[in-house]
PDB file of N, CA and C in Angstrom:
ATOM      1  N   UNK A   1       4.011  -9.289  16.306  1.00  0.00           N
ATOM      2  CA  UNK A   1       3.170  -8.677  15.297  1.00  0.00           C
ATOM      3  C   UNK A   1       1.900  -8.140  15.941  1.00  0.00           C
ATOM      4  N   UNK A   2       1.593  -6.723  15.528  1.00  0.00           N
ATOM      5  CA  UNK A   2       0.543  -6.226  16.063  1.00  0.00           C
ATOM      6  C   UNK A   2      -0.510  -6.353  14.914  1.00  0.00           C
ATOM      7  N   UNK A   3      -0.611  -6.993  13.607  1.00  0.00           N
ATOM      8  CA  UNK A   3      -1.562  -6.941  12.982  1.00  0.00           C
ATOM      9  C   UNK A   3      -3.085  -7.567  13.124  1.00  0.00           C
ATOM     10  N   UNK A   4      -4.304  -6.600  12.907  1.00  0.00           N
ATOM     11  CA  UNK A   4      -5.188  -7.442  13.554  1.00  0.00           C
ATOM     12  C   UNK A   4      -5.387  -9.593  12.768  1.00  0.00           C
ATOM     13  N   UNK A   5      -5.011  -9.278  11.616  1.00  0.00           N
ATOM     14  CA  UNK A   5      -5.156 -10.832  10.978  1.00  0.00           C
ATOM     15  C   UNK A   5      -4.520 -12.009  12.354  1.00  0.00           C
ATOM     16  N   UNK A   6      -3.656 -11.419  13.220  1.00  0.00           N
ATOM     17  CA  UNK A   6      -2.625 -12.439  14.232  1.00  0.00           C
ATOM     18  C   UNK A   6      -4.000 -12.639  15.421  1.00  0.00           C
ATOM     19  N   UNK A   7      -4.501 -11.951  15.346  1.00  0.00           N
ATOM     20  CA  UNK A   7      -5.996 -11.842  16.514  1.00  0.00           C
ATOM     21  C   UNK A   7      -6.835 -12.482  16.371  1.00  0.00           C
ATOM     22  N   UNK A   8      -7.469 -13.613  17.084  1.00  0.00           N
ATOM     23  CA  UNK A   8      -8.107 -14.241  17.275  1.00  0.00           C
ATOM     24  C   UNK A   8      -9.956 -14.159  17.127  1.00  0.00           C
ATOM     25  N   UNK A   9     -10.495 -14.430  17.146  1.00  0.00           N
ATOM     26  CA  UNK A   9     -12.028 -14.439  16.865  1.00  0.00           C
ATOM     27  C   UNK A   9     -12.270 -13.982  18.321  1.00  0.00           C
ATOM     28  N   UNK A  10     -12.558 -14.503  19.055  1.00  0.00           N
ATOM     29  CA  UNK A  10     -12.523 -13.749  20.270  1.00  0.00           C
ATOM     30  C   UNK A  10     -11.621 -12.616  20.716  1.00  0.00           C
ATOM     31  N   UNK A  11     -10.715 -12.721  20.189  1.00  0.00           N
ATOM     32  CA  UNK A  11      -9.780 -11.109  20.389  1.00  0.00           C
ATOM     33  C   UNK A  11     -10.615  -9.659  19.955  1.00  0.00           C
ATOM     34  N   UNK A  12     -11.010 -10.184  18.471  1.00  0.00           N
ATOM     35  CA  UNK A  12     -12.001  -9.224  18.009  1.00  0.00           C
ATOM     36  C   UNK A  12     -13.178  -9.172  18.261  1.00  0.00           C
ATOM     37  N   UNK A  13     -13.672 -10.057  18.983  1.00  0.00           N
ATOM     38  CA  UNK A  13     -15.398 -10.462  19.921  1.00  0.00           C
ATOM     39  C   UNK A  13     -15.191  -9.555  20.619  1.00  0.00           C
ATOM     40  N   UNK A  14     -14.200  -9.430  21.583  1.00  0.00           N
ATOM     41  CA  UNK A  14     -14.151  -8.929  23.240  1.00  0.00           C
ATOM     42  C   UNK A  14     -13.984  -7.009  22.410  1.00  0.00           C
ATOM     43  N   UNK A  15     -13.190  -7.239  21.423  1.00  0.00           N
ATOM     44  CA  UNK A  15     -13.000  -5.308  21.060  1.00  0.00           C
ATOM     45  C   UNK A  15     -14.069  -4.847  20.257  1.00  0.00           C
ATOM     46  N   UNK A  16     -14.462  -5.451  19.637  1.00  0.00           N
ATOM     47  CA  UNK A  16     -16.443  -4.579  19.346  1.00  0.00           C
ATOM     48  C   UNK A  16     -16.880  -4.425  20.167  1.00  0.00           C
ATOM     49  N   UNK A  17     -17.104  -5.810  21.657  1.00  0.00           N
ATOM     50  CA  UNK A  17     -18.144  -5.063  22.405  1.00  0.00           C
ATOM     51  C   UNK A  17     -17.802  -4.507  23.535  1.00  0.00           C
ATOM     52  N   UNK A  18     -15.623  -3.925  23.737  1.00  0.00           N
ATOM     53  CA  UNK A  18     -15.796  -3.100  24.198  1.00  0.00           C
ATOM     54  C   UNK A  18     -15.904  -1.749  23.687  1.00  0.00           C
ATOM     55  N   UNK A  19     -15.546  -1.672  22.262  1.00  0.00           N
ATOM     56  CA  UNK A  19     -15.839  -0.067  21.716  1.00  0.00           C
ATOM     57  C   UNK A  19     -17.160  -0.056  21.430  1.00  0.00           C
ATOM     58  N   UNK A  20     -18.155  -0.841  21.482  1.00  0.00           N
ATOM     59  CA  UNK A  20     -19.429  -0.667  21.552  1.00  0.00           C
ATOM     60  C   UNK A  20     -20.160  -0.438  22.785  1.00  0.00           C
ATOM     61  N   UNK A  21     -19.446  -0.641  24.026  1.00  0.00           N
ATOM     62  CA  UNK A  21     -19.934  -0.766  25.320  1.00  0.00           C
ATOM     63  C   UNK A  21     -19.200   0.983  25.533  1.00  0.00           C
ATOM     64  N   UNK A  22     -18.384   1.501  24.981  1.00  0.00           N
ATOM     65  CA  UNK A  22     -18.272   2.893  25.238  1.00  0.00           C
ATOM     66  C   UNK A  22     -18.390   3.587  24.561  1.00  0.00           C
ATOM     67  N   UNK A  23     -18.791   3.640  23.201  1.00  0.00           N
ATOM     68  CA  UNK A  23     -19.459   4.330  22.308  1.00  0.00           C
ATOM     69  C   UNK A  23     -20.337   4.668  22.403  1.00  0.00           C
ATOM     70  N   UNK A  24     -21.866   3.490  22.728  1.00  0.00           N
ATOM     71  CA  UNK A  24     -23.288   3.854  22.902  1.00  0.00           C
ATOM     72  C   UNK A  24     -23.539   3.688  24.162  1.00  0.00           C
ATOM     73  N   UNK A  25     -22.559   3.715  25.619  1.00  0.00           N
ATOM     74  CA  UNK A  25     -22.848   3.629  26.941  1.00  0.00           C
ATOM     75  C   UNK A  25     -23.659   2.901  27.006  1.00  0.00           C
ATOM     76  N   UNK A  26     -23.425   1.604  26.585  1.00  0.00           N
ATOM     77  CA  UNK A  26     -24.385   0.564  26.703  1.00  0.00           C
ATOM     78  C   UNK A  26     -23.612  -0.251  27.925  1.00  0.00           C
ATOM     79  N   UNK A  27     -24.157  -1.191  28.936  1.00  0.00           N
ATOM     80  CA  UNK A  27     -23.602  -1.600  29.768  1.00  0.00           C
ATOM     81  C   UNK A  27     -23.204  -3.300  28.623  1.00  0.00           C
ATOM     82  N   UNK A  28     -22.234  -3.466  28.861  1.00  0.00           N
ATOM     83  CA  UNK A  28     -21.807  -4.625  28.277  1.00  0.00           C
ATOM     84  C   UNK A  28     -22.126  -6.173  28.725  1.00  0.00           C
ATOM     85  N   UNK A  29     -22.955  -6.371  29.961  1.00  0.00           N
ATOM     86  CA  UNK A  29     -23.927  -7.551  29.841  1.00  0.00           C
ATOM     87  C   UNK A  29     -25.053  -7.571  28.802  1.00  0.00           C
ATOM     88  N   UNK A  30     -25.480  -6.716  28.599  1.00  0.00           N
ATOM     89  CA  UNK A  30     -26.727  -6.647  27.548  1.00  0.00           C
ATOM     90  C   UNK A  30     -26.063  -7.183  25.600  1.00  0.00           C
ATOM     91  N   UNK A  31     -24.301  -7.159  25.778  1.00  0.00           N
ATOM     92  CA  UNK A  31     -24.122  -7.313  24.360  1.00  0.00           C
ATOM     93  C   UNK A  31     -24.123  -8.329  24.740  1.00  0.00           C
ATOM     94  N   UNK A  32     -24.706  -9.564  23.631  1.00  0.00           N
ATOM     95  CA  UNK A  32     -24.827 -10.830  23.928  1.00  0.00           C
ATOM     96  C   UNK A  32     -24.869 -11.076  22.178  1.00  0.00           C
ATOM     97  N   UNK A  33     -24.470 -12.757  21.844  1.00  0.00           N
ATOM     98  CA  UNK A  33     -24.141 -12.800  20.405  1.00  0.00           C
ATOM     99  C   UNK A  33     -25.812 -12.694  19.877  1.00  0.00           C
ATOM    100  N   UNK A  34     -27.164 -13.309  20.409  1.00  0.00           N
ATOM    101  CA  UNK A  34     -28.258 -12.966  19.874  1.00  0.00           C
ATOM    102  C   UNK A  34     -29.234 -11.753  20.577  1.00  0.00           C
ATOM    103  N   UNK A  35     -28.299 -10.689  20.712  1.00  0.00           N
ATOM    104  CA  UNK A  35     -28.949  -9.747  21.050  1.00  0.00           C
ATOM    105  C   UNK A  35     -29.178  -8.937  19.453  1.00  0.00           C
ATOM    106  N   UNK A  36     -30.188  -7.968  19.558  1.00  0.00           N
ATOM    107  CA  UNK A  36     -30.424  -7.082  18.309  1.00  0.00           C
ATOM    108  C   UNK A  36     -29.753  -5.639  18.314  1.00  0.00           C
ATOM    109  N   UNK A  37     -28.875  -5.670  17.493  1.00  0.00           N
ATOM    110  CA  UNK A  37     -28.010  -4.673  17.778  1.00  0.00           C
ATOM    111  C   UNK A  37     -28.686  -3.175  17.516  1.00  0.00           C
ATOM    112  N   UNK A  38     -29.882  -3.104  16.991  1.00  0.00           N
ATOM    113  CA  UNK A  38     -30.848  -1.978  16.714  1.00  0.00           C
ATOM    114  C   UNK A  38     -31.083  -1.325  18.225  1.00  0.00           C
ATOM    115  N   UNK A  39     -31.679  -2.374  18.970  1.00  0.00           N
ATOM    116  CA  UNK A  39     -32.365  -2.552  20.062  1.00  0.00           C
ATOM    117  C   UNK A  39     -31.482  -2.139  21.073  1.00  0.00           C
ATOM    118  N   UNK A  40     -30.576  -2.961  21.147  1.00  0.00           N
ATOM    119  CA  UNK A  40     -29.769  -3.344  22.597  1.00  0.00           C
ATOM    120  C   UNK A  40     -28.677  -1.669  22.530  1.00  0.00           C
ATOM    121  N   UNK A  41     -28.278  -1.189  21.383  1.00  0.00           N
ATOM    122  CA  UNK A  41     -27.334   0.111  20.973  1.00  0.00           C
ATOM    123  C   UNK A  41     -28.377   1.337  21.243  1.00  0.00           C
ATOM    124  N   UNK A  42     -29.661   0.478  20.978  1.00  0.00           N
ATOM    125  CA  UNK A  42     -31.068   1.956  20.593  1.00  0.00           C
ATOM    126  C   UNK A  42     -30.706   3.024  19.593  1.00  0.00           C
ATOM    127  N   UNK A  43     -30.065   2.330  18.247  1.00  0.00           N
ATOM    128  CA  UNK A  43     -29.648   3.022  17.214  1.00  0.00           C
ATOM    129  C   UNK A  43     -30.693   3.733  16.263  1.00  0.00           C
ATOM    130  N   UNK A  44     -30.125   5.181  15.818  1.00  0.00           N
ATOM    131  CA  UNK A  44     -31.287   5.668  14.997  1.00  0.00           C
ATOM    132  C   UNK A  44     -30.166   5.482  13.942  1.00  0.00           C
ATOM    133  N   UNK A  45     -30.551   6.313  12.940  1.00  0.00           N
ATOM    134  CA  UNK A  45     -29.829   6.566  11.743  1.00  0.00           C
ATOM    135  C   UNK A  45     -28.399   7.331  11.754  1.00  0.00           C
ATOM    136  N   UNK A  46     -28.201   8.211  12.780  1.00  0.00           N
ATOM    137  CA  UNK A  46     -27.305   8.821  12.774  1.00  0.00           C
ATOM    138  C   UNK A  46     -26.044   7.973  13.684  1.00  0.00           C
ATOM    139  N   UNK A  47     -26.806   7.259  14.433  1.00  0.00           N
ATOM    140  CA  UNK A  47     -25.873   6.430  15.357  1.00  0.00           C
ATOM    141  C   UNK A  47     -25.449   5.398  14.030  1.00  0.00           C
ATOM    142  N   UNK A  48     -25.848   5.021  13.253  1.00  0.00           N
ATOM    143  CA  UNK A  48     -25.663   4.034  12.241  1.00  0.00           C
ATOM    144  C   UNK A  48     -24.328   4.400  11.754  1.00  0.00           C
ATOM    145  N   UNK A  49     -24.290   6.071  11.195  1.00  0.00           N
ATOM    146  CA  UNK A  49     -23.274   6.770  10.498  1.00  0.00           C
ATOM    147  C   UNK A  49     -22.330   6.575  12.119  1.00  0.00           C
ATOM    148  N   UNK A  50     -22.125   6.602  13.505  1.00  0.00           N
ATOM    149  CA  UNK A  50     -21.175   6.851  14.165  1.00  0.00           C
ATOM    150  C   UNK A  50     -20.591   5.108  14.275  1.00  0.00           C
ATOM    151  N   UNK A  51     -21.485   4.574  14.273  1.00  0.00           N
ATOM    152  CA  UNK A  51     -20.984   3.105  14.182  1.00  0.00           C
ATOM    153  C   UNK A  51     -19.983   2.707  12.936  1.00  0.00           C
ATOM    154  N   UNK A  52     -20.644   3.275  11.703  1.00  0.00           N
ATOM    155  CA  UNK A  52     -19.524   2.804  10.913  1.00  0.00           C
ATOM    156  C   UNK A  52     -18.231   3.632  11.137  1.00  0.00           C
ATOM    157  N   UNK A  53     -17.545   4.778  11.551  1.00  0.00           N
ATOM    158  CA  UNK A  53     -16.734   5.451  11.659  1.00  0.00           C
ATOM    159  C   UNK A  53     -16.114   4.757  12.973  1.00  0.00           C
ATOM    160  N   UNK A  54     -17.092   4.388  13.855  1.00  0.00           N
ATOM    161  CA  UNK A  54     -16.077   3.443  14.939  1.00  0.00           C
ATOM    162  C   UNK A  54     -15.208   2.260  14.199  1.00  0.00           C
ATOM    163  N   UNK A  55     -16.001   1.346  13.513  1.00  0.00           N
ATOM    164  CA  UNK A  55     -15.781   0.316  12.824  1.00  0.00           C
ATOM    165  C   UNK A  55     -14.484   0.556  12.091  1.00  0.00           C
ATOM    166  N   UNK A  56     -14.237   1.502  11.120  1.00  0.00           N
ATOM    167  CA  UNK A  56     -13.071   1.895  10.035  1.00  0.00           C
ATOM    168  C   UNK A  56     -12.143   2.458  11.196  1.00  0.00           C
ATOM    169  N   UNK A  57     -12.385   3.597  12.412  1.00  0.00           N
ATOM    170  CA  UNK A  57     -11.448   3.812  12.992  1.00  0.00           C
ATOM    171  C   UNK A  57     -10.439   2.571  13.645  1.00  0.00           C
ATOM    172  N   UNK A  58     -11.348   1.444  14.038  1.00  0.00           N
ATOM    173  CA  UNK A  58     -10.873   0.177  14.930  1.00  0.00           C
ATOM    174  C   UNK A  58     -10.695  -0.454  13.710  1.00  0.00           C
ATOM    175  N   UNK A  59     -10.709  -0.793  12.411  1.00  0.00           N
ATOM    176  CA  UNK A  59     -10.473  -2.401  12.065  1.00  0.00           C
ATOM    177  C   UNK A  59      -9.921  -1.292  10.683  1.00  0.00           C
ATOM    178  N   UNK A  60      -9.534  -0.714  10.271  1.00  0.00           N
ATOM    179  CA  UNK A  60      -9.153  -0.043   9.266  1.00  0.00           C
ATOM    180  C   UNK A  60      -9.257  -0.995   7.932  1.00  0.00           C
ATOM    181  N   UNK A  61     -11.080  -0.908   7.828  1.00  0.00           N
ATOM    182  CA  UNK A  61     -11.088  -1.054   6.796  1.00  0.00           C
ATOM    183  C   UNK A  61     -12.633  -0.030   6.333  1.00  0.00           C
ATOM    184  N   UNK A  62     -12.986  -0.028   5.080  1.00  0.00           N
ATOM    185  CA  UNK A  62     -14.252   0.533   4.509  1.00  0.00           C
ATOM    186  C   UNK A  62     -15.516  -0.048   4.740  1.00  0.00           C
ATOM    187  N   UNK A  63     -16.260   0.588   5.261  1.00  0.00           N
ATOM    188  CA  UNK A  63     -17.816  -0.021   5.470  1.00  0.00           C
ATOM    189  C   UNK A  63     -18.463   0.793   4.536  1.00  0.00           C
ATOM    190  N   UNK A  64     -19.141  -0.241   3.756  1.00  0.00           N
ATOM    191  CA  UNK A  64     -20.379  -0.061   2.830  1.00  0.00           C
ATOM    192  C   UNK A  64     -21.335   0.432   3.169  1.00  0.00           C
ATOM    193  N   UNK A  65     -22.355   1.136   2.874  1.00  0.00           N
ATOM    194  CA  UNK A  65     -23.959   1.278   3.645  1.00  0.00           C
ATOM    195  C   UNK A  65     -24.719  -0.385   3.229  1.00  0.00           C
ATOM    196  N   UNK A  66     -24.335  -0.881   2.338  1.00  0.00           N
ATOM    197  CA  UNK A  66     -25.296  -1.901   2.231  1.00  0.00           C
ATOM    198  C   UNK A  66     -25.043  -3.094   2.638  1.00  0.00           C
ATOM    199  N   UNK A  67     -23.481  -2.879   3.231  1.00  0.00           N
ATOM    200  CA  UNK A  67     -23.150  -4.165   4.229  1.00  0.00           C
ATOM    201  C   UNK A  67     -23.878  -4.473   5.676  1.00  0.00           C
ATOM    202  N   UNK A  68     -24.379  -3.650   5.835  1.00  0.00           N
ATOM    203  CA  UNK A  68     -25.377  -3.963   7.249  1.00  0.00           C
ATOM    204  C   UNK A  68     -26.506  -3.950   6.692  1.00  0.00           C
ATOM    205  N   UNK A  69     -27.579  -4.477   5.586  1.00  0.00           N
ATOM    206  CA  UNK A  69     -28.418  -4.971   5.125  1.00  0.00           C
ATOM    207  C   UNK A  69     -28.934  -5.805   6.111  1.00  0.00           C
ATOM    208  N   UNK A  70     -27.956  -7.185   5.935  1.00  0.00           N
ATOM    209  CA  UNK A  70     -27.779  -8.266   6.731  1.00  0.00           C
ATOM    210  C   UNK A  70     -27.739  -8.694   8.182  1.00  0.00           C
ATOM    211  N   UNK A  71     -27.466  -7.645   8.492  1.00  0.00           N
ATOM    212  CA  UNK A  71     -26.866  -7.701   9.876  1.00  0.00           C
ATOM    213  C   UNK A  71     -28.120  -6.794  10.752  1.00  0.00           C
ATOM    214  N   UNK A  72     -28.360  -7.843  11.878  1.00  0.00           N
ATOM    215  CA  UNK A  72     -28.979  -8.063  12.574  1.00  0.00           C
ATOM    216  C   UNK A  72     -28.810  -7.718  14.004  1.00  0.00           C
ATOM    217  N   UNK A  73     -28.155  -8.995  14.511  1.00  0.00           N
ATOM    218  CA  UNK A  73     -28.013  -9.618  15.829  1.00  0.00           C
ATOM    219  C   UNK A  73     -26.345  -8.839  15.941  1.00  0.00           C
ATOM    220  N   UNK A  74     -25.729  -9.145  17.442  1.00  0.00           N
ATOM    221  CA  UNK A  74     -24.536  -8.743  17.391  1.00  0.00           C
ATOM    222  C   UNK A  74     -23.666 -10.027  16.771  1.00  0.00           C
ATOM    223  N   UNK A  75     -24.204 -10.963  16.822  1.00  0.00           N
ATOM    224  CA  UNK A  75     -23.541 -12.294  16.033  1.00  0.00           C
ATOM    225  C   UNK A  75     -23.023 -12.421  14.341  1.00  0.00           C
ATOM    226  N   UNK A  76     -24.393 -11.545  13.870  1.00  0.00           N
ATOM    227  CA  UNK A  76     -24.240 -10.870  12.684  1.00  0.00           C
ATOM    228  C   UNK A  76     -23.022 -10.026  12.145  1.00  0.00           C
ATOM    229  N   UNK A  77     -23.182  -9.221  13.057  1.00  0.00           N
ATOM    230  CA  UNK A  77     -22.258  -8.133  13.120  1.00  0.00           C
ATOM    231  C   UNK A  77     -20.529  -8.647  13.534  1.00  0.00           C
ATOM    232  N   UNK A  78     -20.342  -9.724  14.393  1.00  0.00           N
ATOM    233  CA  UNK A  78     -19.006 -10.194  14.921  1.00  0.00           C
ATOM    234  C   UNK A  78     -18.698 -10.893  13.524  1.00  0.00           C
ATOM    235  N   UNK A  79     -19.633 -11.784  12.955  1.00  0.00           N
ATOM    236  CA  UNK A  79     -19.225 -12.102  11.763  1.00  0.00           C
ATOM    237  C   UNK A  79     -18.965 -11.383  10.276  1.00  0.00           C
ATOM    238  N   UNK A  80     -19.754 -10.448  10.404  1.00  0.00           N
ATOM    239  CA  UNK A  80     -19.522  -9.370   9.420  1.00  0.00           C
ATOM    240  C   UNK A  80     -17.854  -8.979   9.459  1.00  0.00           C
ATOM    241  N   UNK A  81     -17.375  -8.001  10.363  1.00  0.00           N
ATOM    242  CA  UNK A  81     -16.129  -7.711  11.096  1.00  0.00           C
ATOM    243  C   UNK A  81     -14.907  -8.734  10.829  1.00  0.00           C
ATOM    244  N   UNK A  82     -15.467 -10.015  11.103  1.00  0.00           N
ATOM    245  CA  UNK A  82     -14.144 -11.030  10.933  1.00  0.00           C
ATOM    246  C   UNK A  82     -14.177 -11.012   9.446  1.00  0.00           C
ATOM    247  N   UNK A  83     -15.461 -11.556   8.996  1.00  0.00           N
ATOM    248  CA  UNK A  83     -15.034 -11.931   7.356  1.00  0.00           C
ATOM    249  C   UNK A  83     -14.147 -10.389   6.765  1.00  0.00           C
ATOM    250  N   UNK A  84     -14.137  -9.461   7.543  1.00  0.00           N
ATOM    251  CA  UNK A  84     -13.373  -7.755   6.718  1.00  0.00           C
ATOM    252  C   UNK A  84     -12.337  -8.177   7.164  1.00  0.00           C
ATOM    253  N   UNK A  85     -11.860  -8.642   8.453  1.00  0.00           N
ATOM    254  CA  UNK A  85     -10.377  -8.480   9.022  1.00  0.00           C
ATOM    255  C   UNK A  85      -9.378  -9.796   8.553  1.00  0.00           C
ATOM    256  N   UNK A  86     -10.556 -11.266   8.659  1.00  0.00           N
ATOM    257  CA  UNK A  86      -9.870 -12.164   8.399  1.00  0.00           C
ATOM    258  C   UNK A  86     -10.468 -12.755   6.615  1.00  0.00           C
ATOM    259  N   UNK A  87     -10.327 -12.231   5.407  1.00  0.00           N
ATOM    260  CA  UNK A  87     -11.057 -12.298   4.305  1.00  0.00           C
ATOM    261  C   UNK A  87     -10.418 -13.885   4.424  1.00  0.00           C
TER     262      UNK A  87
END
């Protein structure tokens, strides 16, 4: 089974921060679980809109605008992701 639900928490740890490590050419020591994903991505607003389109392309599901309210840290964010993939 290739479905992501069969994937592990770390399965989906390691694939955010590698489509995040080649999305925003960020070097991937810097993703760390209490890093600030504002900061460490150097996201403006428009990178916000390319992040969620990474997100739905990789985990095929819908991102809200007001689901990253919350979300912070990349820890934030790994947990955000699971609670969509693994409800």
């Amino acid at each position: 089974m290739s479905s992501l639900t069969t994937h592990t928490h770390q399965e989906i740890i390691t694939k955010i921060n590698d489509f995040l490590s080649e999305e925003f050419e960020v070097d991937p020591a810097r993703i760390t679980p209490d890093g600030t994903l504002k900061d460490v991505l150097e996201l403006d607003s428009l990178d916000y809109i390319d992040l969620v389109v990474v997100i739905e392309n990789n985990f095929a599901f819908k991102v809200k605008p007001e689901d990253f309210t919350g979300i912070h840290t990349f820890q934030d964010f790994y947990d955000y992701i699971i609670s969509k993939v693994h409800p």
